[in-house]
N, C-alpha and C. Protein backbone atom coordinates (compact mmCIF):
# COMPACT_ATOMS: atom_id res chain seq x y z
N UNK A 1 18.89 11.87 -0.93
CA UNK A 1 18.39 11.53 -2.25
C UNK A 1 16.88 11.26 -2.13
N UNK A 2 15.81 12.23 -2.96
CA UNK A 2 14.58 11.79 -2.81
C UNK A 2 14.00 10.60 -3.14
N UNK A 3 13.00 9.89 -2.84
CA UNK A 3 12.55 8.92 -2.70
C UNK A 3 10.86 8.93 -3.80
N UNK A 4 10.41 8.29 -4.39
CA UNK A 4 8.78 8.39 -4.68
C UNK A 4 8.28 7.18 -4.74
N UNK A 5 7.20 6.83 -3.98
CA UNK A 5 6.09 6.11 -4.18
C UNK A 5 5.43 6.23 -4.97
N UNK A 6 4.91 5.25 -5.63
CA UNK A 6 3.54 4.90 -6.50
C UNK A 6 3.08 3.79 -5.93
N UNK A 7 1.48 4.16 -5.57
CA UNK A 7 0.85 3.20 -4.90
C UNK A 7 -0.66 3.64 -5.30
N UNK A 8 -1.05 2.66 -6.33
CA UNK A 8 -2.60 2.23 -7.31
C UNK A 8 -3.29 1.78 -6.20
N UNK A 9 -4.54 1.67 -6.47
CA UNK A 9 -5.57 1.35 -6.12
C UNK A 9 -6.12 0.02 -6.33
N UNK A 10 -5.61 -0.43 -7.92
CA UNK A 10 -5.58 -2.10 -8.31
C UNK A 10 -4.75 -1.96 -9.82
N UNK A 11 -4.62 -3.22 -9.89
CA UNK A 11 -3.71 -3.27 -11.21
C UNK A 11 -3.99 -2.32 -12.30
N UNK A 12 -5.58 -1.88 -12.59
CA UNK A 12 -5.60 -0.97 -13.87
C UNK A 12 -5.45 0.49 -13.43
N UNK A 13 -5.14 0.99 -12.00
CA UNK A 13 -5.54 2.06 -12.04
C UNK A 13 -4.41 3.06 -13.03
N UNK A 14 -5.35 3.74 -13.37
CA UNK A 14 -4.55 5.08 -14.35
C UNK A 14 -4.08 6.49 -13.93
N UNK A 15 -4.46 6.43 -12.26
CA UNK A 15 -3.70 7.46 -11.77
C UNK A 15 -3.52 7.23 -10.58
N UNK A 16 -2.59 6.46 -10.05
CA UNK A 16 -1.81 5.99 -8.87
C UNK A 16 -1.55 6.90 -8.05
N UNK A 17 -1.66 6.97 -6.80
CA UNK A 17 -1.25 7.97 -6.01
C UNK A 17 -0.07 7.94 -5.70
N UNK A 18 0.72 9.44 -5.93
CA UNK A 18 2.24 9.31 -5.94
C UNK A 18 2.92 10.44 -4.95
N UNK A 19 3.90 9.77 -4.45
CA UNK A 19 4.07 10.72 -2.90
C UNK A 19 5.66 10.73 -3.17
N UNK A 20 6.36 11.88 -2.82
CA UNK A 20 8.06 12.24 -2.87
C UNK A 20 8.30 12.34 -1.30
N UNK A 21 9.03 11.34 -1.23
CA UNK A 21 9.71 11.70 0.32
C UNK A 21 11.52 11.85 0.30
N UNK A 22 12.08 12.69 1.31
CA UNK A 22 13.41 12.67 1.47
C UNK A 22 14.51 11.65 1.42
N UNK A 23 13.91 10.73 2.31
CA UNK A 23 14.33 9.56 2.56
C UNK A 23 13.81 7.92 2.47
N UNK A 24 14.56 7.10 2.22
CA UNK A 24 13.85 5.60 1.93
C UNK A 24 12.82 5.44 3.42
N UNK A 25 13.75 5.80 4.32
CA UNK A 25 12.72 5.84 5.46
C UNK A 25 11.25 6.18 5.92
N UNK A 26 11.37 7.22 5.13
CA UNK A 26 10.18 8.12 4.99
C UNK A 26 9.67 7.53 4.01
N UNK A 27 9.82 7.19 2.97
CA UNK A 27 9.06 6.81 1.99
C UNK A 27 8.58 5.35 2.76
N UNK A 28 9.31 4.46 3.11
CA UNK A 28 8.55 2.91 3.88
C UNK A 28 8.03 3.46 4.89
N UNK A 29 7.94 4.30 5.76
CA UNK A 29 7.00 4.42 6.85
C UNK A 29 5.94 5.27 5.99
N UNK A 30 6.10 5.66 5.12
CA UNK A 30 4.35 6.21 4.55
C UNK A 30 3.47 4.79 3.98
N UNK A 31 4.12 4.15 3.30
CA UNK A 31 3.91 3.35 2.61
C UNK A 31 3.70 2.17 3.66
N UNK A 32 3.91 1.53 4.22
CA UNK A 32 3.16 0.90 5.38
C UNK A 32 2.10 0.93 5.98
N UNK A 33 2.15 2.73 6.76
CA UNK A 33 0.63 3.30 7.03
C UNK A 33 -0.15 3.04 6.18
N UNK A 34 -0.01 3.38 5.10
CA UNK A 34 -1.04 3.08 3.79
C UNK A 34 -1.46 2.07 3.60
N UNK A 35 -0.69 0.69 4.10
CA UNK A 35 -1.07 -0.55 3.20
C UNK A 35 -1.90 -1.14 4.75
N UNK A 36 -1.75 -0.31 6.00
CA UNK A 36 -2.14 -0.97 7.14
C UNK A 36 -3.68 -0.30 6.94
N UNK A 37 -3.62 0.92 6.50
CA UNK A 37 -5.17 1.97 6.60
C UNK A 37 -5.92 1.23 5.37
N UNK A 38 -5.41 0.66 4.17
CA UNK A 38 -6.27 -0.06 3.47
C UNK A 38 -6.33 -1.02 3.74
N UNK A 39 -5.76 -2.17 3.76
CA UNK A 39 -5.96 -3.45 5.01
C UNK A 39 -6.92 -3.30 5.97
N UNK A 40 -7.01 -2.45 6.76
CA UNK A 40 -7.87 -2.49 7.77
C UNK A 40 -9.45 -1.63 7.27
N UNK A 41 -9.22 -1.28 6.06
CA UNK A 41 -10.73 -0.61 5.77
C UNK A 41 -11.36 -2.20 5.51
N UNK A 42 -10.35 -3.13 4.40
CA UNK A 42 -10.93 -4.00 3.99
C UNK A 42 -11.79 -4.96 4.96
N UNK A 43 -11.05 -4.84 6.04
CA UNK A 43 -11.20 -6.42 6.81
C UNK A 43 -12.53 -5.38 7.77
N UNK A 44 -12.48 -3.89 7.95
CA UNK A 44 -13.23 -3.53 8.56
C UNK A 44 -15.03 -3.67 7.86
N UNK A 45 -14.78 -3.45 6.25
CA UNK A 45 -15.91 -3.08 5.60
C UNK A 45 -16.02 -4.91 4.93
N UNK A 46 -15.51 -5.93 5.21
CA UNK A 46 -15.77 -6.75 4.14
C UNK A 46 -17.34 -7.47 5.27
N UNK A 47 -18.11 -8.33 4.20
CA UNK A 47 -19.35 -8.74 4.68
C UNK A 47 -19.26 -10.26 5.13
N UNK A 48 -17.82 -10.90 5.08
CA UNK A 48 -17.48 -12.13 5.44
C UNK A 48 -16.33 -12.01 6.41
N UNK A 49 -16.50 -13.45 7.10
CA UNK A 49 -15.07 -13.39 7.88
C UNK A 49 -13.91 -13.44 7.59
N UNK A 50 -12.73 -12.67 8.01
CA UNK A 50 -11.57 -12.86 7.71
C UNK A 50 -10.91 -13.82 8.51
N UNK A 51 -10.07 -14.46 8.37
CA UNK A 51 -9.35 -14.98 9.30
C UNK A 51 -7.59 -14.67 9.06
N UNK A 52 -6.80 -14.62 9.59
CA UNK A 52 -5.22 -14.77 9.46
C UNK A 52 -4.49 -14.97 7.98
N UNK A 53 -5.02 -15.68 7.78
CA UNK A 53 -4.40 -16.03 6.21
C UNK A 53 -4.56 -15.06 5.23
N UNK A 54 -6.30 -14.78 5.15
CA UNK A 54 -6.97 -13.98 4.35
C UNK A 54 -6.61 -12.85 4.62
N UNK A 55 -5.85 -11.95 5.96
CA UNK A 55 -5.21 -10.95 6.30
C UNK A 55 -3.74 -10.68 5.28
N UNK A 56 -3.12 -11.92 5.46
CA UNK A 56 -1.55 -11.91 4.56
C UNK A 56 -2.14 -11.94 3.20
N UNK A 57 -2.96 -11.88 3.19
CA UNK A 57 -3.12 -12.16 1.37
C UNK A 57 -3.74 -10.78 0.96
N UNK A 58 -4.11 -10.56 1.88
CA UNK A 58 -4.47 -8.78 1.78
C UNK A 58 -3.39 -8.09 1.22
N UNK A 59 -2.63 -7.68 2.37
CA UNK A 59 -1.74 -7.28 2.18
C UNK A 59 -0.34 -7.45 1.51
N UNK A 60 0.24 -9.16 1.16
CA UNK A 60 0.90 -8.87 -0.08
C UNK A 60 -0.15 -8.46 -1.03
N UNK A 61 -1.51 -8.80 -1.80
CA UNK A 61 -1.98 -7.74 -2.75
C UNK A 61 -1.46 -6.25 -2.61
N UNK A 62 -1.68 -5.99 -1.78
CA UNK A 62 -1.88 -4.55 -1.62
C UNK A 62 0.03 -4.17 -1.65
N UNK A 63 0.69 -4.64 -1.25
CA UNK A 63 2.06 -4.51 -1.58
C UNK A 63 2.37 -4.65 -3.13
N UNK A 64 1.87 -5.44 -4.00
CA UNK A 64 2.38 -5.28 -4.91
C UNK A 64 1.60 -4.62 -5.85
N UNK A 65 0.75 -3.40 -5.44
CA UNK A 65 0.47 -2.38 -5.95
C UNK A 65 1.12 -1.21 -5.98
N UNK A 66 2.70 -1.35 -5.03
CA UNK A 66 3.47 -0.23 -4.59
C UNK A 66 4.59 -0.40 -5.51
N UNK A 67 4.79 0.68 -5.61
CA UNK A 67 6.58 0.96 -6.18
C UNK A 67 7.38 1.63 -5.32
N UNK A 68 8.58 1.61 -4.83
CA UNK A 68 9.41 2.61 -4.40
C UNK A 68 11.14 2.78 -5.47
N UNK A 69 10.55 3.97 -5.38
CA UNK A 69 11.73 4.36 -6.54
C UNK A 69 12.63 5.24 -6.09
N UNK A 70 13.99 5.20 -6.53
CA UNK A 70 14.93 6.60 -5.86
C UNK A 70 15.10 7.48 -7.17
N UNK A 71 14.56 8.53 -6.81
CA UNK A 71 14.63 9.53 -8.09
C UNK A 71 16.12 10.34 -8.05
């Protein structure tokens, strides 16, 4: 049963990037990579320190920009 992601950019975005995978599997291992490759741009490009906390808070944001849906 196929699987689709929707995963925005921030709450308003108007065209979310949307990906069909085979499996739930496939769909959470894309969707991970993704939230680890934006996570790590952030903490790579931000102009202050991060510390641990400010890491988890990253990333639930960035999680609840995702959907996974079974189509």
């Amino acid at each position: 049963m196929p699987y689709q992601v929707t995963y925005a950019i921030d709450s308003l975005d108007p065209k979310p990037t949307v990906e069909t995978f085979d499996t739930e599997s496939e769909a959470i291992d894309w969707l991970c990579d993704e939230v680890a490759r934006r996570v790590d741009h952030i903490v790579q490009h931000s102009p202050y320190m991060i510390d641990e906390s400010d890491v988890e808070a990253i990333v639930e944001a960035e999680h609840s920009l995702a959907r996974i849906e079974r189509l």
